[in-house]
Protein backbone atom coordinates (compact mmCIF):
# COMPACT_ATOMS: atom_id res chain seq x y z
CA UNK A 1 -27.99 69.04 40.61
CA UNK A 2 -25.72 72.24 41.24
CA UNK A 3 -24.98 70.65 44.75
CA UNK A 4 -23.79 67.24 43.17
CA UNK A 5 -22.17 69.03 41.29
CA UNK A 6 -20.21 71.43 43.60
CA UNK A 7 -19.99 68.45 46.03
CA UNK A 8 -17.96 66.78 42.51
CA UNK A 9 -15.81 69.77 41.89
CA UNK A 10 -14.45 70.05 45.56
CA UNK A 11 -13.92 66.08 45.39
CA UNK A 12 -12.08 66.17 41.97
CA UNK A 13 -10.39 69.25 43.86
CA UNK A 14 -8.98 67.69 46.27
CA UNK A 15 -8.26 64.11 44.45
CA UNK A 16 -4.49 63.84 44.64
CA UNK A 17 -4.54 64.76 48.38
CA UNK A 18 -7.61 62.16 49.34
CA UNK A 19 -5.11 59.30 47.37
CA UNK A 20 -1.92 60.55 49.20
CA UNK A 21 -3.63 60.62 52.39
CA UNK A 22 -5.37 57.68 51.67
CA UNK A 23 -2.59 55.83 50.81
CA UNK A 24 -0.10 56.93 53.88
CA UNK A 25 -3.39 56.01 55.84
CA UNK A 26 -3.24 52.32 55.02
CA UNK A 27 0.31 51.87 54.55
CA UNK A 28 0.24 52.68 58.21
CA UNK A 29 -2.46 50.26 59.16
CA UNK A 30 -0.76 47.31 57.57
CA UNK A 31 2.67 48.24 58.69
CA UNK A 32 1.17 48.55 62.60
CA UNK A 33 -0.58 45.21 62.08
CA UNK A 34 2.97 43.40 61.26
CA UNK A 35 4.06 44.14 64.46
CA UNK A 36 0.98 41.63 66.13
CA UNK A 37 1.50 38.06 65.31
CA UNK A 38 -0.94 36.68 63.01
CA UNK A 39 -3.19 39.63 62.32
CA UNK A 40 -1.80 40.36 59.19
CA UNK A 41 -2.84 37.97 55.87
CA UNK A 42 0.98 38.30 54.39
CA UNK A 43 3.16 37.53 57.67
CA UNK A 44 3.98 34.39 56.39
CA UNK A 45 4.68 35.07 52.80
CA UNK A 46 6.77 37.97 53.80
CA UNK A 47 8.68 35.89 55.90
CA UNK A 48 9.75 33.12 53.69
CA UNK A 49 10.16 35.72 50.79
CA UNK A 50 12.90 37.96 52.70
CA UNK A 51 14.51 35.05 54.42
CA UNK A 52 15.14 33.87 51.26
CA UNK A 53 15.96 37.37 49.23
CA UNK A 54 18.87 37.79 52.53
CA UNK A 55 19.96 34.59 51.94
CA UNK A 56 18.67 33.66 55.67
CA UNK A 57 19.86 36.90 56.92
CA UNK A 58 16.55 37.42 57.96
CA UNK A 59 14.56 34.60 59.66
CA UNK A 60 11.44 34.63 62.01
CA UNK A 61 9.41 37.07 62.70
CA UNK A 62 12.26 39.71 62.11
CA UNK A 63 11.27 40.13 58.27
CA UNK A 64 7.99 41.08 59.28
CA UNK A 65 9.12 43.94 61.69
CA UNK A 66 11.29 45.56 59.26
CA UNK A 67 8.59 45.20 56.73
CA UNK A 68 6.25 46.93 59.26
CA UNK A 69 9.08 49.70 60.03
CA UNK A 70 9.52 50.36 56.13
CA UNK A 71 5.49 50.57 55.35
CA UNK A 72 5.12 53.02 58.45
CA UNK A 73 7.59 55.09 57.19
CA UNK A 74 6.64 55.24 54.01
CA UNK A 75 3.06 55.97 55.29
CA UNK A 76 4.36 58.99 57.58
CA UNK A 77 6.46 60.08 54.75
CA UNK A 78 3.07 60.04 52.37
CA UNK A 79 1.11 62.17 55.52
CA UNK A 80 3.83 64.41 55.57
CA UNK A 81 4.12 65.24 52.05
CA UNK A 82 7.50 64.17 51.65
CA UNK A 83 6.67 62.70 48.15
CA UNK A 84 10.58 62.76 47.28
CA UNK A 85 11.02 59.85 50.02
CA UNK A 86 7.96 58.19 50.10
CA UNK A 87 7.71 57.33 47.16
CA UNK A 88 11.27 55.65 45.97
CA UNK A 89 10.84 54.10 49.64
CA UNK A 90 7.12 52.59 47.76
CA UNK A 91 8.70 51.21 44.33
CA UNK A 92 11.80 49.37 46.62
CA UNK A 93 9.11 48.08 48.51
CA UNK A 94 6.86 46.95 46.22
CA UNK A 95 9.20 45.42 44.30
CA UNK A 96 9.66 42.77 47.29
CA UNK A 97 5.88 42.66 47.36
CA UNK A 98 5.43 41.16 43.95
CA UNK A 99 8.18 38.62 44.06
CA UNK A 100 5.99 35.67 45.80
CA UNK A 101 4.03 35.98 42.51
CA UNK A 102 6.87 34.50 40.82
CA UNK A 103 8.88 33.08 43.71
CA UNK A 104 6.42 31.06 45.55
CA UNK A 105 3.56 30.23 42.10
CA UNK A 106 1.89 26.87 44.46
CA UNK A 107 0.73 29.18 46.66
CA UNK A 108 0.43 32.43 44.84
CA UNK A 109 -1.75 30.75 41.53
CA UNK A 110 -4.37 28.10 40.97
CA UNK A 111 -3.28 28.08 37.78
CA UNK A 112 -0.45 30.38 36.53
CA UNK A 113 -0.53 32.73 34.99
CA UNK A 114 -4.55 33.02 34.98
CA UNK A 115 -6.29 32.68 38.49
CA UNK A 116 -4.46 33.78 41.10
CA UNK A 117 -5.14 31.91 44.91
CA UNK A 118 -6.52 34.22 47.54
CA UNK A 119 -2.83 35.13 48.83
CA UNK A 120 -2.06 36.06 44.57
CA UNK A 121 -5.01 38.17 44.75
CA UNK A 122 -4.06 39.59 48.00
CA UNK A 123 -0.42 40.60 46.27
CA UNK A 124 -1.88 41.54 42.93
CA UNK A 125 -4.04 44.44 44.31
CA UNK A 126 -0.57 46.22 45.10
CA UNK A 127 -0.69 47.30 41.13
CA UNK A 128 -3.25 49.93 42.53
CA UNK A 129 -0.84 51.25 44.93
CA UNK A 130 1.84 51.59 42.06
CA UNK A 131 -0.53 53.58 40.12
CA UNK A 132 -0.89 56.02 43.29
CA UNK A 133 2.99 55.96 43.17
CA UNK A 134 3.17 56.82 39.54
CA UNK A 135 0.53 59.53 40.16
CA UNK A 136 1.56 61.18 43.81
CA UNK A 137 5.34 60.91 42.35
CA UNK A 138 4.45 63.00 38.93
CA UNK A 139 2.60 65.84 41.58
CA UNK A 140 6.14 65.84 43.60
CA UNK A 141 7.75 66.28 39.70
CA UNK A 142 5.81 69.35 39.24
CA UNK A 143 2.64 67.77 37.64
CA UNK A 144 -0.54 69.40 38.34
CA UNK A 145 -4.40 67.72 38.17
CA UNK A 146 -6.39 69.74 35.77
CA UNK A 147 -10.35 69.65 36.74
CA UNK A 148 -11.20 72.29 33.44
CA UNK A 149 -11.32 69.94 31.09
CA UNK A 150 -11.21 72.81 28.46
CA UNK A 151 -8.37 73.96 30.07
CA UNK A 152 -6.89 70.45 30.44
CA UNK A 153 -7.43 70.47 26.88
CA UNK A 154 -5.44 73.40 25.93
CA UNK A 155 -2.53 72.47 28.43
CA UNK A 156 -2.35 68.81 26.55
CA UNK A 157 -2.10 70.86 23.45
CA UNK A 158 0.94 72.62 24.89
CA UNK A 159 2.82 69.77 25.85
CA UNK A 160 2.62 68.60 22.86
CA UNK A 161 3.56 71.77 21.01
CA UNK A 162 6.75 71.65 23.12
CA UNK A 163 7.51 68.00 22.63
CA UNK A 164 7.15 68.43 18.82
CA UNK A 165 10.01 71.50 19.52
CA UNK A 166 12.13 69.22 21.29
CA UNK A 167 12.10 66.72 19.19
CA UNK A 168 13.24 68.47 15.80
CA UNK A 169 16.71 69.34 14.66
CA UNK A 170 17.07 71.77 12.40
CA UNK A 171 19.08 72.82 9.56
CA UNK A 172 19.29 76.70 10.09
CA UNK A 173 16.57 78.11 9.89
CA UNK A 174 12.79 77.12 10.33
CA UNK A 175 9.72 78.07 10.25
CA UNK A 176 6.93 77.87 13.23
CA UNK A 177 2.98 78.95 12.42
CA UNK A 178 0.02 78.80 14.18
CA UNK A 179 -3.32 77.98 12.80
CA UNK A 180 -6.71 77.27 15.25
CA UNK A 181 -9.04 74.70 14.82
CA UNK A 182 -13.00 75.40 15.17
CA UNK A 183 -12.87 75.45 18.77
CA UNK A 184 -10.34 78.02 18.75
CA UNK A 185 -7.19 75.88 20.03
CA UNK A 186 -4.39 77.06 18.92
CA UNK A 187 -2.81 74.14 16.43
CA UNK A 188 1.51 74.30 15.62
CA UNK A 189 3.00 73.74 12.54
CA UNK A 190 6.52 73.69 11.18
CA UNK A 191 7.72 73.52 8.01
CA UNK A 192 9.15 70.65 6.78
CA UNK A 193 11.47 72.50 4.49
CA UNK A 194 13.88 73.46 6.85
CA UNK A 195 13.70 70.77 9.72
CA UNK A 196 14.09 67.17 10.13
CA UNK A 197 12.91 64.94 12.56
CA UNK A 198 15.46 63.95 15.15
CA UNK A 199 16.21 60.73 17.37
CA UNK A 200 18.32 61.35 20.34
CA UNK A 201 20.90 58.88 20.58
């Protein structure tokens, strides 16, 4: 059991790099596999959806190249750890990804909005990459993983201490005391006597 569970802790260690490498991984594979005719599941989708996004700008197979030059990048850019391109570059482009979903429904849905067609489904896994984009873009923000979950615990507790503090305008002075709980987290009061609650506008 201690080796499952070292095995778990260098694993949970080492999360956010496994998903940013994971991710730069395959945005490289698909982006190399746009530049080979029919190997890739989306070539035509891609092509009809930024012909008609350009206004037939782009026609042919020229969509699917730049498509495949934008997912390399972004790929390199995630292997490289530059988070502050990669992943903008990721939102822009998976905001094109989606569209079919709503552009093209007869061949995205069997029945809208409820089953999606093989192609939808195809499309609709991108939400996972978003979530890696929301995640690996908080990390280039500052954000850290906690594996402690004590210590997770205690930073959560923090945040919200300074949140709370942020969030109150007062009137002169006011008051801040600290109690703990059982399991000896610190817990933050402030007295309502002296500060009000406060909206930014």
């Amino acid at each position: 059991m201690k080796v499952l569970a070292f095995i778990r802790e260098q694993i949970e260690k080492r999360s956010i790099a496994i998903l940013r490498f994971s991710t730069g991984l395959i945005y490289i594979w698909f982006g190399v596999l746009k530049f080979f005719p029919k190997t890739s599941p989306a070539e035509t989708i891609v092509s009809e959806t930024l012909y008609f996004i350009s206004f037939g700008v782009l026609e042919g197979r020229v969509p699917v190249l730049v498509l495949g030059v934008l997912e390399i990048s972004i790929g390199v850019a995630f292997l490289l750890k530059r988070l502050k391109y990669a992943v903008p570059l990721m939102y822009f482009q998976m905001l094109g990804t989606v569209l079919p979903l709503f552009m093209f429904i007869e061949k995205t849905w069997e029945l809208f909005p409820l089953i999606p067609s093989l192609l939808g489904q195809y499309i609709i896994k991108n939400l996972v990459f978003i979530a890696a984009a929301i995640i690996l873009g908080a990390e280039a923000g500052g954000a850290k993983l906690i594996i402690d979950p004590v210590v997770a615990k205690r930073a959560r507790a923090t945040e919200k201490r300074r949140k709370l503090q942020k969030n109150l305008k007062c009137n002169g002075m006011f008051i801040i005391y600290d109690k703990y709980d059982f399991y000896g987290f610190k817990k933050t009061y402030l007295s309502k006597d002296f500060c009000t609650l406060f909206n930014p506008h």
